[in-house]
Each structure stands twice: as structure tokens, then as C-alpha cells.
PDB file of N, CA and C in Angstrom:
ATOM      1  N   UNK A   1     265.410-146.016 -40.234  1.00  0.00           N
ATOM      2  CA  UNK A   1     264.744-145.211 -39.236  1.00  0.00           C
ATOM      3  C   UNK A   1     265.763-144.250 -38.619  1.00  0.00           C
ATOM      4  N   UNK A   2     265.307-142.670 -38.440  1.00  0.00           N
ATOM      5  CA  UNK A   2     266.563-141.805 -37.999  1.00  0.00           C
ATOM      6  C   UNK A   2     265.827-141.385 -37.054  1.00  0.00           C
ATOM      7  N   UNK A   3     266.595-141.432 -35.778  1.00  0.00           N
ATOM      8  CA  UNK A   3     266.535-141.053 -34.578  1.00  0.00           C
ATOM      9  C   UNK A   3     266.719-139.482 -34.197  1.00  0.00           C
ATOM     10  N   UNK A   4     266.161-138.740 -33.812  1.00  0.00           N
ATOM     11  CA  UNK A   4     266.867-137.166 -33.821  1.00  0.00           C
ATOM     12  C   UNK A   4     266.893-137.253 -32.592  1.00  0.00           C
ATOM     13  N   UNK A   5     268.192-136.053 -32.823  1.00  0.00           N
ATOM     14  CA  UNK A   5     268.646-136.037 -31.333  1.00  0.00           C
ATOM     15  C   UNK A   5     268.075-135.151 -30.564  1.00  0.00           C
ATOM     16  N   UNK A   6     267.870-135.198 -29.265  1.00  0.00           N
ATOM     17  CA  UNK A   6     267.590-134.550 -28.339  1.00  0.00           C
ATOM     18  C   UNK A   6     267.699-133.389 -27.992  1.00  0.00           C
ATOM     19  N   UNK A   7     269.076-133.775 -27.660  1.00  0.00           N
ATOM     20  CA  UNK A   7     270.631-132.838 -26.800  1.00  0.00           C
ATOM     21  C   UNK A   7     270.999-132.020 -27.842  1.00  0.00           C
ATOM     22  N   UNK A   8     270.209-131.892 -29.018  1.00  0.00           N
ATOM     23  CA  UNK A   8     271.029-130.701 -30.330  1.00  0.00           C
ATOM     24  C   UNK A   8     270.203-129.275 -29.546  1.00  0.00           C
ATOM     25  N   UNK A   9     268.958-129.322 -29.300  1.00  0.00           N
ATOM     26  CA  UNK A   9     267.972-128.179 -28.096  1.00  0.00           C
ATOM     27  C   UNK A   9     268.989-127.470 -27.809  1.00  0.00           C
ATOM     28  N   UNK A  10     269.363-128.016 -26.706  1.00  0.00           N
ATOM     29  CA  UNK A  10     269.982-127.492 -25.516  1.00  0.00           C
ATOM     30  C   UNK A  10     270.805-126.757 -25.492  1.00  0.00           C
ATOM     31  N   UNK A  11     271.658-125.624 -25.052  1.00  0.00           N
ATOM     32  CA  UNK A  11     272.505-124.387 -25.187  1.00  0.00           C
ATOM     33  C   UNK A  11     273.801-125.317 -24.574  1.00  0.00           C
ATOM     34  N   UNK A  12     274.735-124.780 -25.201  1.00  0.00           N
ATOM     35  CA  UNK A  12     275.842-125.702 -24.532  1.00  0.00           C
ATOM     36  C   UNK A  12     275.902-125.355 -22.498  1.00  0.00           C
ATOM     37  N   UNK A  13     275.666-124.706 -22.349  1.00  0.00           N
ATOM     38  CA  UNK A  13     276.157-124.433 -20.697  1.00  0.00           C
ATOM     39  C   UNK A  13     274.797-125.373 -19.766  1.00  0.00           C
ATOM     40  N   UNK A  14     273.484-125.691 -21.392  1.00  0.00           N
ATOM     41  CA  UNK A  14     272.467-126.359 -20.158  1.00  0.00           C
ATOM     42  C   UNK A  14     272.841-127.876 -20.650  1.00  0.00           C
ATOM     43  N   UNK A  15     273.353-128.164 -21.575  1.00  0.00           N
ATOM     44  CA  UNK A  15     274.135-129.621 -21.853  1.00  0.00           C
ATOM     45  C   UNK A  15     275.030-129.895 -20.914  1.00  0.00           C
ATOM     46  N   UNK A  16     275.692-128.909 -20.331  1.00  0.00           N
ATOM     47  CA  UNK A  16     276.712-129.335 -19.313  1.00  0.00           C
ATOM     48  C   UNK A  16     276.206-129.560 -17.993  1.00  0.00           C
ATOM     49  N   UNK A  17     275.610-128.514 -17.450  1.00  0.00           N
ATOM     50  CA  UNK A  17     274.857-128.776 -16.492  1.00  0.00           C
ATOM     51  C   UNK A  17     273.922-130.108 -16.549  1.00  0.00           C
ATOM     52  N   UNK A  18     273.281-130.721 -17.531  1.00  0.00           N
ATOM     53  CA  UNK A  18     272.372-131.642 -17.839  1.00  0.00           C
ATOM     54  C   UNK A  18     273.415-133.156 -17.943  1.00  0.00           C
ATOM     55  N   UNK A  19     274.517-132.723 -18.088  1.00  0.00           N
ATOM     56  CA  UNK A  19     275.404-133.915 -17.915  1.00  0.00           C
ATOM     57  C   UNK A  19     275.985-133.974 -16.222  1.00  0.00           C
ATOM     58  N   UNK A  20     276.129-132.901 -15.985  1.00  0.00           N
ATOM     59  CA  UNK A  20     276.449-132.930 -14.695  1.00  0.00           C
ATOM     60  C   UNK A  20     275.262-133.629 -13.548  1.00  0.00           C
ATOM     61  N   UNK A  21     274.144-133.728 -13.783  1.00  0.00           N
ATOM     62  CA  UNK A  21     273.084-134.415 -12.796  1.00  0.00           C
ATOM     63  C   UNK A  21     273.101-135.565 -13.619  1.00  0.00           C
ATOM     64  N   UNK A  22     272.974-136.230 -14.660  1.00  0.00           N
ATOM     65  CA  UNK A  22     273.260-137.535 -15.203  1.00  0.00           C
ATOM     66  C   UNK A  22     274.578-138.017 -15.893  1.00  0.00           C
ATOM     67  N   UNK A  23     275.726-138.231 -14.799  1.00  0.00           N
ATOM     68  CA  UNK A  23     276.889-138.365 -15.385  1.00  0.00           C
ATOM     69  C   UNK A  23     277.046-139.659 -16.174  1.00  0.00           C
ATOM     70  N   UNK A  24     276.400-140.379 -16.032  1.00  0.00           N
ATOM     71  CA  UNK A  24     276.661-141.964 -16.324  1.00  0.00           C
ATOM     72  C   UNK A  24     275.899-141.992 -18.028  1.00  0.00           C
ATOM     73  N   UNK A  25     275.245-141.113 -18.676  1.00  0.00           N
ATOM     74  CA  UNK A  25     274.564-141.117 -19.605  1.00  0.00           C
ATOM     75  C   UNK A  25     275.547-140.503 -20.612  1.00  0.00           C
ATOM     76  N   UNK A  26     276.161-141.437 -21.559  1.00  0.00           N
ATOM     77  CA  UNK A  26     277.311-140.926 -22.480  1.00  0.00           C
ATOM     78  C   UNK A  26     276.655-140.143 -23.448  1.00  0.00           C
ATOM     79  N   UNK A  27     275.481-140.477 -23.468  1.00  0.00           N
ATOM     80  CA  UNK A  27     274.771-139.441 -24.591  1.00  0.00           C
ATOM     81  C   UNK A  27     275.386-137.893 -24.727  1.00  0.00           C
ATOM     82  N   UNK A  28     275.176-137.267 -23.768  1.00  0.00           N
ATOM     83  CA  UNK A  28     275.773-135.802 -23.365  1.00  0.00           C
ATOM     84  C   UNK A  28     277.509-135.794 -24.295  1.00  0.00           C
ATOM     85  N   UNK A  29     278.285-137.105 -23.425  1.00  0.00           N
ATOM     86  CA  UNK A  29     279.466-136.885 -24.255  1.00  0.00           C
ATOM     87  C   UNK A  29     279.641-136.842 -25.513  1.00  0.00           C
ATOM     88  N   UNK A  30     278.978-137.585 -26.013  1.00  0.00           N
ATOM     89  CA  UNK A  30     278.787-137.589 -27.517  1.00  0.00           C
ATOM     90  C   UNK A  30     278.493-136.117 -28.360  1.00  0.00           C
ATOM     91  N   UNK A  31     277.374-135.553 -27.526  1.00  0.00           N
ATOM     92  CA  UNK A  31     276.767-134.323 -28.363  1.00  0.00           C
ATOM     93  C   UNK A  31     277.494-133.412 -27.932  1.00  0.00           C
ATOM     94  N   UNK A  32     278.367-133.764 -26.397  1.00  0.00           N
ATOM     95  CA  UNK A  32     279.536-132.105 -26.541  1.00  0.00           C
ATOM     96  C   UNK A  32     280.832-132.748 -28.027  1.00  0.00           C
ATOM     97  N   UNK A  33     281.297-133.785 -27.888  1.00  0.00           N
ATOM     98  CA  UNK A  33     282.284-134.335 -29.040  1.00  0.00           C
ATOM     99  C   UNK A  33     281.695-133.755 -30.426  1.00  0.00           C
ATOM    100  N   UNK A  34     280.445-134.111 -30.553  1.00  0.00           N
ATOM    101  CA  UNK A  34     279.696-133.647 -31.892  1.00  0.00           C
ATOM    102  C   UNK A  34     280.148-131.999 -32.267  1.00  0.00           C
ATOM    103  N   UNK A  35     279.919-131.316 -31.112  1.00  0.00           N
ATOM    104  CA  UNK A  35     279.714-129.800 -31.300  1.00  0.00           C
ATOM    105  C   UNK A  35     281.059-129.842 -31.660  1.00  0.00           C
ATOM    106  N   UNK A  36     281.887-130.348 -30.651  1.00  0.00           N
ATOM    107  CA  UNK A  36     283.386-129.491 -30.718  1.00  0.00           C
ATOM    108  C   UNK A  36     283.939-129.929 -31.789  1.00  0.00           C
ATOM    109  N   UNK A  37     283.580-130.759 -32.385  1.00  0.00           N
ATOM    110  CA  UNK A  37     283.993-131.554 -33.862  1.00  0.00           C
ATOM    111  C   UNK A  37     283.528-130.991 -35.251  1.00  0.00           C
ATOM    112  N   UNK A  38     282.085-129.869 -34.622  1.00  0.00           N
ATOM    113  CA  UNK A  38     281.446-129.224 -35.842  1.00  0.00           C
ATOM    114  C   UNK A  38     282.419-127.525 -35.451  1.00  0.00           C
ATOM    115  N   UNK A  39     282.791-127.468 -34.363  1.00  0.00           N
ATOM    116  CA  UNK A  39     283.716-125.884 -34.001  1.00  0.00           C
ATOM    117  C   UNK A  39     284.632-125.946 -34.810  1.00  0.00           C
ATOM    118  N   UNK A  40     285.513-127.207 -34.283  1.00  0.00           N
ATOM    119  CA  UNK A  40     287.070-127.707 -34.636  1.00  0.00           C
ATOM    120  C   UNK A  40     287.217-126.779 -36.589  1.00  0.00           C
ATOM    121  N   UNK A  41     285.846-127.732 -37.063  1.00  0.00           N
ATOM    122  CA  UNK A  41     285.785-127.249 -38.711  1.00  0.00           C
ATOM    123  C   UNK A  41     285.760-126.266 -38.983  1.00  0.00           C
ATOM    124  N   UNK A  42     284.701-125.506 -38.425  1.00  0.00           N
ATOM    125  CA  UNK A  42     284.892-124.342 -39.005  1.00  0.00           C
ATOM    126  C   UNK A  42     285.929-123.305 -38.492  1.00  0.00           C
ATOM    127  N   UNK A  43     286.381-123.093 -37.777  1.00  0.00           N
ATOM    128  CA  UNK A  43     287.875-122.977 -37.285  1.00  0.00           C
ATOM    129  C   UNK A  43     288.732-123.321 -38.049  1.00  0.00           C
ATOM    130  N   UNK A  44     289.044-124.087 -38.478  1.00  0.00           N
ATOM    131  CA  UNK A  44     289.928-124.715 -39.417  1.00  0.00           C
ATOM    132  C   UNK A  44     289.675-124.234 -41.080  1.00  0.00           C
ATOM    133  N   UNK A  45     288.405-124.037 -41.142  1.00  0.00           N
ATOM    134  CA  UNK A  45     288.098-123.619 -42.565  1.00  0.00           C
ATOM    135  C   UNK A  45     288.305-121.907 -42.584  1.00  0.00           C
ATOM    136  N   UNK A  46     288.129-121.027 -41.145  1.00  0.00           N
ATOM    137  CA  UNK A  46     288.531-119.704 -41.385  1.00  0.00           C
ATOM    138  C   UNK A  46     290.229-119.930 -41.193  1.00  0.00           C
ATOM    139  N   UNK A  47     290.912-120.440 -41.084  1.00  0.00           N
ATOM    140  CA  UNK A  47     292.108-119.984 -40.225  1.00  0.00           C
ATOM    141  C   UNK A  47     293.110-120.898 -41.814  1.00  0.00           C
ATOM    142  N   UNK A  48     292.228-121.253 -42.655  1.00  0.00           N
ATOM    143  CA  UNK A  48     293.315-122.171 -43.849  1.00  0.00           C
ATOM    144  C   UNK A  48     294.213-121.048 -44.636  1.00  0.00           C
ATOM    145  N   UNK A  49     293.444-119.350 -44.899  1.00  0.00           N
ATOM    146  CA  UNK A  49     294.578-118.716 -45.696  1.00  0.00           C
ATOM    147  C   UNK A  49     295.836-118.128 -44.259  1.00  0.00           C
ATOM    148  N   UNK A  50     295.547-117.999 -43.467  1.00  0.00           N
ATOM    149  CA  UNK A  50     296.554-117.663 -42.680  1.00  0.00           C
ATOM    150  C   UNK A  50     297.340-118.919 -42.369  1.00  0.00           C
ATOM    151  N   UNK A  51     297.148-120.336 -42.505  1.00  0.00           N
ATOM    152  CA  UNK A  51     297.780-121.149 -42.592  1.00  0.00           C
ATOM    153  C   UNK A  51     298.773-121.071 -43.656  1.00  0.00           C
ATOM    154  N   UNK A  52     298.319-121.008 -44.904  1.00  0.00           N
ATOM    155  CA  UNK A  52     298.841-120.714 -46.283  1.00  0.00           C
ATOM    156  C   UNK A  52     299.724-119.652 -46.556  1.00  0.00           C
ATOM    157  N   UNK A  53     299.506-118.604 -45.953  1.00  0.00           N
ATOM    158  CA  UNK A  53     300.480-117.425 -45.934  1.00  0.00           C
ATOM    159  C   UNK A  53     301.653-117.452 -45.018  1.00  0.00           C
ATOM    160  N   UNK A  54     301.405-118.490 -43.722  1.00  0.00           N
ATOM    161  CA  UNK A  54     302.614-118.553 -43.083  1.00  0.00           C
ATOM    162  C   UNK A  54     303.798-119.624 -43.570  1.00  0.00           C
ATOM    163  N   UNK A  55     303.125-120.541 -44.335  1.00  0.00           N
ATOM    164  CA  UNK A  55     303.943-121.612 -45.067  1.00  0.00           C
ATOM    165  C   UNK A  55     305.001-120.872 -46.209  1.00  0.00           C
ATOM    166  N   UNK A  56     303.923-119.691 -47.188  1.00  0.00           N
ATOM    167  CA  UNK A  56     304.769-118.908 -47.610  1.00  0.00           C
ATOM    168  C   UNK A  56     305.693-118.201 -47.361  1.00  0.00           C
ATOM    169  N   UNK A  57     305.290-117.456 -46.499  1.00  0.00           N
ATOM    170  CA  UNK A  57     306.646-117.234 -45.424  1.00  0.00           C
ATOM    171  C   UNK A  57     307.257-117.716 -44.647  1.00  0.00           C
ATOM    172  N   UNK A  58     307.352-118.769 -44.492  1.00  0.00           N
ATOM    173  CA  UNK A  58     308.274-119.718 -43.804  1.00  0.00           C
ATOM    174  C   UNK A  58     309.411-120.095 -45.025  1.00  0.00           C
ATOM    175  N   UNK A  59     308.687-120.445 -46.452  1.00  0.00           N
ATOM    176  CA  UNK A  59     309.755-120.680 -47.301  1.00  0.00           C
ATOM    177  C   UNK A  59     310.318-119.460 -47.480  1.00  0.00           C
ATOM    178  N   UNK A  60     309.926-118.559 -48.156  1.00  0.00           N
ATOM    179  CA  UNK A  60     310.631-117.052 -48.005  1.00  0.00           C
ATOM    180  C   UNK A  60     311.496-116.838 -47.261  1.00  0.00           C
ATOM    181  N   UNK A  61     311.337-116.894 -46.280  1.00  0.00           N
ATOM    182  CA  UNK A  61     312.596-116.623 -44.988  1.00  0.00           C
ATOM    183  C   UNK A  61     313.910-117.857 -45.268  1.00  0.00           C
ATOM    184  N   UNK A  62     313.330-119.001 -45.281  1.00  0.00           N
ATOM    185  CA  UNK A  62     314.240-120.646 -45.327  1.00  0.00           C
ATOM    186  C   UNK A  62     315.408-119.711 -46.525  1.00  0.00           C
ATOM    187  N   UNK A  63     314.156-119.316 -48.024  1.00  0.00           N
ATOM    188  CA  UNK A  63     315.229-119.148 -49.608  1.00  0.00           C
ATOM    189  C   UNK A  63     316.036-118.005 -48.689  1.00  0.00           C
ATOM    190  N   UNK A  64     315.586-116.861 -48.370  1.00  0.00           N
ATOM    191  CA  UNK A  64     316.766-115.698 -47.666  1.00  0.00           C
ATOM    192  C   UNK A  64     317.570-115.968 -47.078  1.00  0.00           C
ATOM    193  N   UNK A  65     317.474-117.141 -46.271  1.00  0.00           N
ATOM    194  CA  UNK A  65     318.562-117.832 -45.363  1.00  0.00           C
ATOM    195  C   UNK A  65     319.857-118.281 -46.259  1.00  0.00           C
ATOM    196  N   UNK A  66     319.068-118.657 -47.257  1.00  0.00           N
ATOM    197  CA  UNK A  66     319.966-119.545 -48.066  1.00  0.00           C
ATOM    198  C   UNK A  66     320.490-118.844 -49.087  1.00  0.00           C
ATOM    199  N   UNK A  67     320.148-117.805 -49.892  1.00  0.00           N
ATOM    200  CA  UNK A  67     320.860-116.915 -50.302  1.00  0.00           C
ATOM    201  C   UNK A  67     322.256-115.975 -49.556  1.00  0.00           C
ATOM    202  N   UNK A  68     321.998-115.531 -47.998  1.00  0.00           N
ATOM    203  CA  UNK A  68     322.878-115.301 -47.213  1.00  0.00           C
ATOM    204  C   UNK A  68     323.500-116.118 -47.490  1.00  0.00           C
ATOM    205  N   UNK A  69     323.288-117.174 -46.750  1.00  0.00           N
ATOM    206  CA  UNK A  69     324.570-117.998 -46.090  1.00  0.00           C
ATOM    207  C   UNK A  69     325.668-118.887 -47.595  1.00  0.00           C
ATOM    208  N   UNK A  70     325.028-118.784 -48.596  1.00  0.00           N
ATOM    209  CA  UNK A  70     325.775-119.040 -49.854  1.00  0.00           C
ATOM    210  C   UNK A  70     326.613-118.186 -51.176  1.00  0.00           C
ATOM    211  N   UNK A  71     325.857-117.006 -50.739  1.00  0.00           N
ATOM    212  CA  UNK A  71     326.443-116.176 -51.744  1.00  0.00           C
ATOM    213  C   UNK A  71     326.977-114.645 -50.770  1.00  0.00           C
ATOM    214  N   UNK A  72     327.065-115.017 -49.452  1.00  0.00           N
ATOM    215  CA  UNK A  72     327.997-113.099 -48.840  1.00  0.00           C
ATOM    216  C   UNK A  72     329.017-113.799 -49.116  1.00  0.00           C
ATOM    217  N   UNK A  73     330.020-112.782 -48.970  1.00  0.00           N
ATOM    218  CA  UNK A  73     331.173-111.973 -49.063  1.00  0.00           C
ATOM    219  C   UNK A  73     332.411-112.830 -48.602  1.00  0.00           C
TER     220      UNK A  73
END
């Protein structure tokens, strides 16, 4: 048996407010955790090639370092 949720309705600013007159009802916490857990992803899924390109350049810079400091003059 699947239960649907409620609190998926609601606009995040009337979830907050709606937690704010029933603080004791963890339900609310849950469905802001839910959202920010479904943000977190996709955030994470736009931001993976700029992750990837800075790793590349992080080694890039590390090998230049290391070319300097082993082979000047």
C-alpha cells in the first residue's frame, strides 16, 4: 500500500510557513530533507564537468610545477 504524500502540493515558502504553525509534526522536516536531497542532485549532476575540468587543471598545474622545479637551470 503507497501512501502519497501530501506536503509534495505545497510551494516551498507555504511548507515552511505550514511547519512553522505545526512545529512538532516531523512530516514537514522530512519533505523539506526530501526536496533539498532532490536540489543537492541535480546540482551535482550540472556542476560534474566543471568538477572534471578543474581536476584537470589541478594536475596540469601540479605536472608544470614539477617540470620547473626539476629541470630549470
Amino acid at each position: 500500500m503507497t501512501r502519497e504524500n501530501q506536503l509534495a502540493a505545497l510551494s516551498d515558502n507555504d511548507l515552511v510557513a505550514a511547519h512553522a504553525i505545526q512545529a512538532v509534526n516531523n512530516h514537514f522536516i522530512s519533505e523539506m530533507l526530501r526536496r533539498h536531497k532532490n536540489v543537492s542532485e541535480d546540482i551535482g549532476r550540472r556542476i560534474w564537468w566543471l568538477n572534471l575540468f578543474l581536476l584537470f587543471f589541478t594536475v596540469a598545474i601540479a605536472g608544470l610545477t614539477f617540470v620547473q622545479v626539476w629541470f630549470h637551470d
